[in-house]
N, C-alpha and C. Protein backbone atom coordinates (compact mmCIF):
# COMPACT_ATOMS: atom_id res chain seq x y z
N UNK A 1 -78.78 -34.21 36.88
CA UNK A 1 -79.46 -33.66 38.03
C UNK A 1 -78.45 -32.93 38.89
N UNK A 2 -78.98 -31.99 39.67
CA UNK A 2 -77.84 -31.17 40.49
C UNK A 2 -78.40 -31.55 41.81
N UNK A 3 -76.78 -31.66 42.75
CA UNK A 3 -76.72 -31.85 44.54
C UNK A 3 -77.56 -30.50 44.59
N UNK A 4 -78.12 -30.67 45.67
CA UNK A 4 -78.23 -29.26 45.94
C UNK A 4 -78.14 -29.28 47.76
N UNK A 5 -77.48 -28.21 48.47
CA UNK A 5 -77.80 -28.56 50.07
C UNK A 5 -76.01 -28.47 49.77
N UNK A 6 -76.00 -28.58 51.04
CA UNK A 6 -74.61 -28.39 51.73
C UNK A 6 -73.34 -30.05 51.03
N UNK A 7 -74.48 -30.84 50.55
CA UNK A 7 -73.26 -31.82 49.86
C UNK A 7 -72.93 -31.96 48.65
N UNK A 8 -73.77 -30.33 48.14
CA UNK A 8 -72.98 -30.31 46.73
C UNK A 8 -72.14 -29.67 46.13
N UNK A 9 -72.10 -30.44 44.40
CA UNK A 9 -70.21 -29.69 44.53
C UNK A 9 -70.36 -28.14 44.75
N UNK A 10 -71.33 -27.80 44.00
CA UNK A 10 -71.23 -26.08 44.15
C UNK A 10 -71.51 -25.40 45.33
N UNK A 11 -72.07 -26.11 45.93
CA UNK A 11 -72.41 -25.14 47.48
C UNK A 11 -71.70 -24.36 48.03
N UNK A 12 -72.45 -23.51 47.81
CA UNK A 12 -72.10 -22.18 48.77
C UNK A 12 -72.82 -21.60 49.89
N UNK A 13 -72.29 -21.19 51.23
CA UNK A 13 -72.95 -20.80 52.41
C UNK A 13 -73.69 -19.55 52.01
N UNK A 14 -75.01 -19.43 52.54
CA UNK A 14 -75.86 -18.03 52.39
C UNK A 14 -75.34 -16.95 52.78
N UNK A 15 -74.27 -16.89 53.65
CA UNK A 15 -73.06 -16.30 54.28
C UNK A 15 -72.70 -15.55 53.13
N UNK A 16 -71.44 -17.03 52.99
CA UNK A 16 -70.80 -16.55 51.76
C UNK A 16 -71.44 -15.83 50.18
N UNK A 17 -72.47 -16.00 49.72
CA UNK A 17 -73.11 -15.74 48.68
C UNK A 17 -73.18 -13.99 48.87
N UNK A 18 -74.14 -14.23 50.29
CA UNK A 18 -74.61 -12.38 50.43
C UNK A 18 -73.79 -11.99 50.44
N UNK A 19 -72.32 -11.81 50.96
CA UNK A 19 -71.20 -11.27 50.42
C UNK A 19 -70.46 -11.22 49.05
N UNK A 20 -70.58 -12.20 48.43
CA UNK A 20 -70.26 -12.26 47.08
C UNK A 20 -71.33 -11.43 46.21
N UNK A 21 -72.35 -11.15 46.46
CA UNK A 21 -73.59 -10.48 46.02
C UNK A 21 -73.61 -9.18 46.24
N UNK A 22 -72.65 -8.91 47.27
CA UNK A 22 -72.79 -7.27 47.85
C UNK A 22 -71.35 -6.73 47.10
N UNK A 23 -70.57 -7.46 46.94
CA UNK A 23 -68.92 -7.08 46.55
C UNK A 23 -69.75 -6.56 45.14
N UNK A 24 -70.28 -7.63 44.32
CA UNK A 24 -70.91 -7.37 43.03
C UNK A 24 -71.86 -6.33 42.94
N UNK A 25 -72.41 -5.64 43.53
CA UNK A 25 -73.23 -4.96 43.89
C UNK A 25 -72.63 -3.63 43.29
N UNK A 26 -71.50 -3.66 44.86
CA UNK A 26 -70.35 -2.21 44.65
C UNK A 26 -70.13 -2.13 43.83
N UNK A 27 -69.37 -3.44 43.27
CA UNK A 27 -68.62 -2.96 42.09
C UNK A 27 -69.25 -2.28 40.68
N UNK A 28 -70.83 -3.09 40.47
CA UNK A 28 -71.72 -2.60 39.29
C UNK A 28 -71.91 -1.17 39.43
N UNK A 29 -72.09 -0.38 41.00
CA UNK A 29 -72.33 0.31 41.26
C UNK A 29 -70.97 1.62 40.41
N UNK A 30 -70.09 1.01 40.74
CA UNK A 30 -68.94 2.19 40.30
C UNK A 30 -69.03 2.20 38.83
N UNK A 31 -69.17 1.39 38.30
CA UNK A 31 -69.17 0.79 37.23
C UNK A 31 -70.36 1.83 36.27
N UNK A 32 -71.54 2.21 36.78
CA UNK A 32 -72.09 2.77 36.52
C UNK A 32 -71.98 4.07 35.63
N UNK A 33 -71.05 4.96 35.97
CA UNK A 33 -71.11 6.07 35.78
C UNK A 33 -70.15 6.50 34.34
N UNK A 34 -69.51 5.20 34.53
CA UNK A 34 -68.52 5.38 33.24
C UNK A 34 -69.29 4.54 32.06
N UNK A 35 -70.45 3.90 31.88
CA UNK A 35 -71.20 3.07 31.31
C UNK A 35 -72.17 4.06 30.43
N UNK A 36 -72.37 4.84 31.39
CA UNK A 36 -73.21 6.28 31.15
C UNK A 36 -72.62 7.16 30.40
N UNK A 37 -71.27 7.59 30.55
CA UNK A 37 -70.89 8.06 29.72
C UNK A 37 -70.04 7.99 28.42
N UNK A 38 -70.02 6.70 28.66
CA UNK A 38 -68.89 5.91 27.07
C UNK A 38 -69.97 4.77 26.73
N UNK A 39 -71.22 4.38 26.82
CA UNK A 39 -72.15 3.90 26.12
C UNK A 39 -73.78 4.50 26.32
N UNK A 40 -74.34 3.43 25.39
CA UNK A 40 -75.69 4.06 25.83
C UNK A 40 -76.64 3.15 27.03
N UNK A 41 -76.11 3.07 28.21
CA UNK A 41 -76.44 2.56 29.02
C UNK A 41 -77.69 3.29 29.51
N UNK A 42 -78.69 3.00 29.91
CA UNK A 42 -80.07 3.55 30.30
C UNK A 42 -80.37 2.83 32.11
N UNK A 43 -80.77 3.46 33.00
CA UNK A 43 -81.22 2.56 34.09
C UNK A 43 -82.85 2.68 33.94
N UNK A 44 -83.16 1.18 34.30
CA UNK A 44 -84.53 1.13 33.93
C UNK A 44 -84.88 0.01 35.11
N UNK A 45 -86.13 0.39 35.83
CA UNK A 45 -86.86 -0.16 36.88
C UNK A 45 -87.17 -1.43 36.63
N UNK A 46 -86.71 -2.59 37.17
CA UNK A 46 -87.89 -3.62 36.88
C UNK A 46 -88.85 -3.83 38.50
N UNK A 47 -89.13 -2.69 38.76
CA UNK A 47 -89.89 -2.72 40.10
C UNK A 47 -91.17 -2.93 40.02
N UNK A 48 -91.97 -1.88 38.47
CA UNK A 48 -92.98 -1.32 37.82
C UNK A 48 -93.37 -2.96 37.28
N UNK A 49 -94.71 -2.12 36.32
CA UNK A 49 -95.39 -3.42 35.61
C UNK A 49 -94.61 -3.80 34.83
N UNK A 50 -94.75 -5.05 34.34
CA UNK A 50 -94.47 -5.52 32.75
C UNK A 50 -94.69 -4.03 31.87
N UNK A 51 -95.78 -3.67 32.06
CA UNK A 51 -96.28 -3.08 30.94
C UNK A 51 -95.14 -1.39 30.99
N UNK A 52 -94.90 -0.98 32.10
CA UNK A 52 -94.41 0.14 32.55
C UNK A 52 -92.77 -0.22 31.89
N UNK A 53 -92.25 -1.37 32.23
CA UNK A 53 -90.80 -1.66 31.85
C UNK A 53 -90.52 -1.75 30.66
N UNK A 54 -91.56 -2.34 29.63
CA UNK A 54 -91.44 -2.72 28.26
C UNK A 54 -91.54 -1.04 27.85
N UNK A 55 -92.74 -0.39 28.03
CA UNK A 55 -92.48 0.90 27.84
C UNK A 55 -91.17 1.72 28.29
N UNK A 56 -90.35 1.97 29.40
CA UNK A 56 -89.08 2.30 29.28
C UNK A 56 -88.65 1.87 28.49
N UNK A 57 -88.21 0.19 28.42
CA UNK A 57 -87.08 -0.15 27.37
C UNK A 57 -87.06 0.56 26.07
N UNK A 58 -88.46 0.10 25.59
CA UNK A 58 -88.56 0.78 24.08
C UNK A 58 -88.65 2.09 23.73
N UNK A 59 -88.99 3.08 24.47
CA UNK A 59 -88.19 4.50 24.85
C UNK A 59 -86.78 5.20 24.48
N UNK A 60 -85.89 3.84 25.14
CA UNK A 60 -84.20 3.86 25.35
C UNK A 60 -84.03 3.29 24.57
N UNK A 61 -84.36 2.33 23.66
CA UNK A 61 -83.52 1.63 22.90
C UNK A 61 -83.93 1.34 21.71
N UNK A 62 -83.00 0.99 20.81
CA UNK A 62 -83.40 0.75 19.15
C UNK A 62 -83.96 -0.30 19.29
N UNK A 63 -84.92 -0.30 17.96
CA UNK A 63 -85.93 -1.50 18.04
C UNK A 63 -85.26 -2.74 18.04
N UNK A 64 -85.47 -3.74 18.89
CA UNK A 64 -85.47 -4.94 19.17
C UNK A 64 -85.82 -6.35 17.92
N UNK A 65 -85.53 -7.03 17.60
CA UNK A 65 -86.12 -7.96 16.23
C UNK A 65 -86.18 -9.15 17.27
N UNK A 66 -87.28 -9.53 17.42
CA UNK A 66 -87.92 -11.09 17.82
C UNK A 66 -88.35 -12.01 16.88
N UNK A 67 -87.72 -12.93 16.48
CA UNK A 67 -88.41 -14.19 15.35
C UNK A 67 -89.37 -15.16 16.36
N UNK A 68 -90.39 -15.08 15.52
CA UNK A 68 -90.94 -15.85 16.39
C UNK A 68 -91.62 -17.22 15.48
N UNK A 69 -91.40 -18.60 16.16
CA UNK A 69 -91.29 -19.46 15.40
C UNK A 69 -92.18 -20.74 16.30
N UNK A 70 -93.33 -20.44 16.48
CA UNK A 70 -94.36 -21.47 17.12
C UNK A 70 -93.90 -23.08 16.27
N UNK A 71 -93.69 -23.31 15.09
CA UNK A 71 -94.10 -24.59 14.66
C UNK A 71 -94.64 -24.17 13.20
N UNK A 72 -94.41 -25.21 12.00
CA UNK A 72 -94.40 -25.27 10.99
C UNK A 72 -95.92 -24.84 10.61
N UNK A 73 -96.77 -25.79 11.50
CA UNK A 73 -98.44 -26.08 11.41
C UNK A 73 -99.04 -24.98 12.31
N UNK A 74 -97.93 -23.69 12.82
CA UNK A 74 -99.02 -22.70 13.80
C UNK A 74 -98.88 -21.71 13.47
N UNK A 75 -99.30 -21.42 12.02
CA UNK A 75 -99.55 -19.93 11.52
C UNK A 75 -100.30 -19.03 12.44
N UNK A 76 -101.49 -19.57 12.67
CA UNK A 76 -102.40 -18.93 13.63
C UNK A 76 -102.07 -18.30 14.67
N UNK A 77 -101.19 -19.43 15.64
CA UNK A 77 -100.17 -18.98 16.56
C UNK A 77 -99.60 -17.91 16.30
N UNK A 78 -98.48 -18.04 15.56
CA UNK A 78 -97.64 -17.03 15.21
C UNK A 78 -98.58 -15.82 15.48
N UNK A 79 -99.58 -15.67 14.20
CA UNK A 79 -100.17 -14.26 13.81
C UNK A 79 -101.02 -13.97 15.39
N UNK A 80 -101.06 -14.79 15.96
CA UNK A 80 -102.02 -14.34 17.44
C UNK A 80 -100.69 -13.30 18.34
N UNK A 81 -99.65 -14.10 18.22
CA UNK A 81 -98.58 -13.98 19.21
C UNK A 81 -98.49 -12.70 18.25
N UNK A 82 -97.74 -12.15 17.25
CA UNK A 82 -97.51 -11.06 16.52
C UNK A 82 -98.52 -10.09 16.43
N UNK A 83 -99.74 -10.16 16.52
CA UNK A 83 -100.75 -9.51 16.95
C UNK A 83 -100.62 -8.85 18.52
N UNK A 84 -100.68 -9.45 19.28
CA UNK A 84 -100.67 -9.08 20.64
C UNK A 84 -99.44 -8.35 20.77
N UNK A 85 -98.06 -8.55 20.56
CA UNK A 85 -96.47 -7.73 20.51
C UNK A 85 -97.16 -6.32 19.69
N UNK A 86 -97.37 -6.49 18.51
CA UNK A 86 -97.97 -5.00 17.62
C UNK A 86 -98.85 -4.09 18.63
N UNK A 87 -100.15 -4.74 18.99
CA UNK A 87 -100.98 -3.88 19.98
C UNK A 87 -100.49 -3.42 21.82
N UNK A 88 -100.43 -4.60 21.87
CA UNK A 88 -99.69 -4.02 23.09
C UNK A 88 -98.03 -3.59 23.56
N UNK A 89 -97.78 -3.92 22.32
CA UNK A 89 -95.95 -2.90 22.87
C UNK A 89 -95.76 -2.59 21.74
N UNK A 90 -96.06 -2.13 20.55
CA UNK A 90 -95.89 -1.32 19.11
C UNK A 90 -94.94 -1.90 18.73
N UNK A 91 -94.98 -3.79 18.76
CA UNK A 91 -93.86 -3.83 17.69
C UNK A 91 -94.48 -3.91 16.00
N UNK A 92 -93.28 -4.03 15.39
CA UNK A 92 -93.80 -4.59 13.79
C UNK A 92 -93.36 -5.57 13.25
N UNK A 93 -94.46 -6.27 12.70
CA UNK A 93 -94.50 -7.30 11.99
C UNK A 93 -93.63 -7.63 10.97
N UNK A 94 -92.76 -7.89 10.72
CA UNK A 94 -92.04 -7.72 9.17
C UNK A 94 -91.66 -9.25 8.96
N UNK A 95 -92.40 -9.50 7.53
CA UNK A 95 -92.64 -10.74 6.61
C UNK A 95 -91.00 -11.07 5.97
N UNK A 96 -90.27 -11.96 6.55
CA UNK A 96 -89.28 -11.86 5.77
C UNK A 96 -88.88 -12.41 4.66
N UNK A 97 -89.99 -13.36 4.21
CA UNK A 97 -90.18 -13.26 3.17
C UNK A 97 -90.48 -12.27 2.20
N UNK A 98 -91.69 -11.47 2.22
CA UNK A 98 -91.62 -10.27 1.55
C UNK A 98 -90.35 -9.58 1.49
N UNK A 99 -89.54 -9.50 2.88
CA UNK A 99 -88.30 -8.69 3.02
C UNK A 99 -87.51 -9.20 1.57
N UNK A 100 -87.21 -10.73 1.90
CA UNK A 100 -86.14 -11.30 0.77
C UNK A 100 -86.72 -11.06 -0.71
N UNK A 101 -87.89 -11.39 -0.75
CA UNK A 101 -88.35 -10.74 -2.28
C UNK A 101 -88.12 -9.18 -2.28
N UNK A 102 -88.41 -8.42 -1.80
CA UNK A 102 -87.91 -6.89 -2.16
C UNK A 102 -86.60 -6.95 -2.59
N UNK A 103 -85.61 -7.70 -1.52
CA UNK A 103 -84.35 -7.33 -1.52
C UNK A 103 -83.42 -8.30 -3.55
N UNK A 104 -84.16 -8.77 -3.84
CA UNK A 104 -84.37 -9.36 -4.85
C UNK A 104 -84.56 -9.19 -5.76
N UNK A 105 -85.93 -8.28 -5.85
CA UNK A 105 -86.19 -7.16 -6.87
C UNK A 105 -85.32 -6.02 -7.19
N UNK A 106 -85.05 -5.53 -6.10
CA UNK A 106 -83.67 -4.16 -6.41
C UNK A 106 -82.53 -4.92 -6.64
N UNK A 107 -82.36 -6.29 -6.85
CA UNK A 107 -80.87 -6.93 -6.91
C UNK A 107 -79.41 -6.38 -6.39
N UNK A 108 -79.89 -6.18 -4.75
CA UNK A 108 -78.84 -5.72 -3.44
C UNK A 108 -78.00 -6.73 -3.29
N UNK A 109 -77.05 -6.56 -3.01
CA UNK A 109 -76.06 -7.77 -2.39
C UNK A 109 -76.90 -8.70 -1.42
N UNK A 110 -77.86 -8.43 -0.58
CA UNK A 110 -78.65 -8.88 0.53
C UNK A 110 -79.32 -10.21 -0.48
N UNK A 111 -79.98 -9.11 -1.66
CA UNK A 111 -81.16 -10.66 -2.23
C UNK A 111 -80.48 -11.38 -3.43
């Protein structure tokens, strides 16, 4: 369990924090411009909807891989949850099983 309040170990004054928060601030701030140009750094709102942000991200960035792993006994699950990611943010489904059998069949280093 954690102290929390002025008698614990970590405490820090609201003082002190908003300053530690603003130093960090600046500094991300400078930080910025060279991020931009020696990676693929993107700025993206999380002001907007869910729905508005997921759309930026996936815009800016290479597709993402989510495993998703409800439980041995929740196929259903799964395919509900993988259903809803496909329709509402265009991800794809990929069976990795099927994957490992393909990779198997062409006898790749992978299968």
């Amino acid at each position: 369990m954690h102290d929390l309040g002025e008698d614990g170990k970590g405490y820090v004054s609201s003082t002190i924090l908003s300053q530690k928060i603003r130093v960090y601030n600046d500094k991300a701030k400078a930080l910025i411009p060279f991020l931009k140009e020696n990676t693929n750094f993107a700025e993206i709102s999380t002001e907007e909807s869910l729905e508005k942000t997921m759309e930026d991200v996936n815009s800016k960035f290479e597709p993402t891989v989510i495993h998703i792993r409800p439980g041995a006994s929740s196929n259903d699950l799964r395919k509900e949850i993988t259903e809803k990611l496909n329709d509402e943010h265009g991800f794809i489904n990929l069976d990795i099983n099927a994957l490992i059998r393909d990779e198997n069949e062409r006898k790749t280093a992978i299968g």
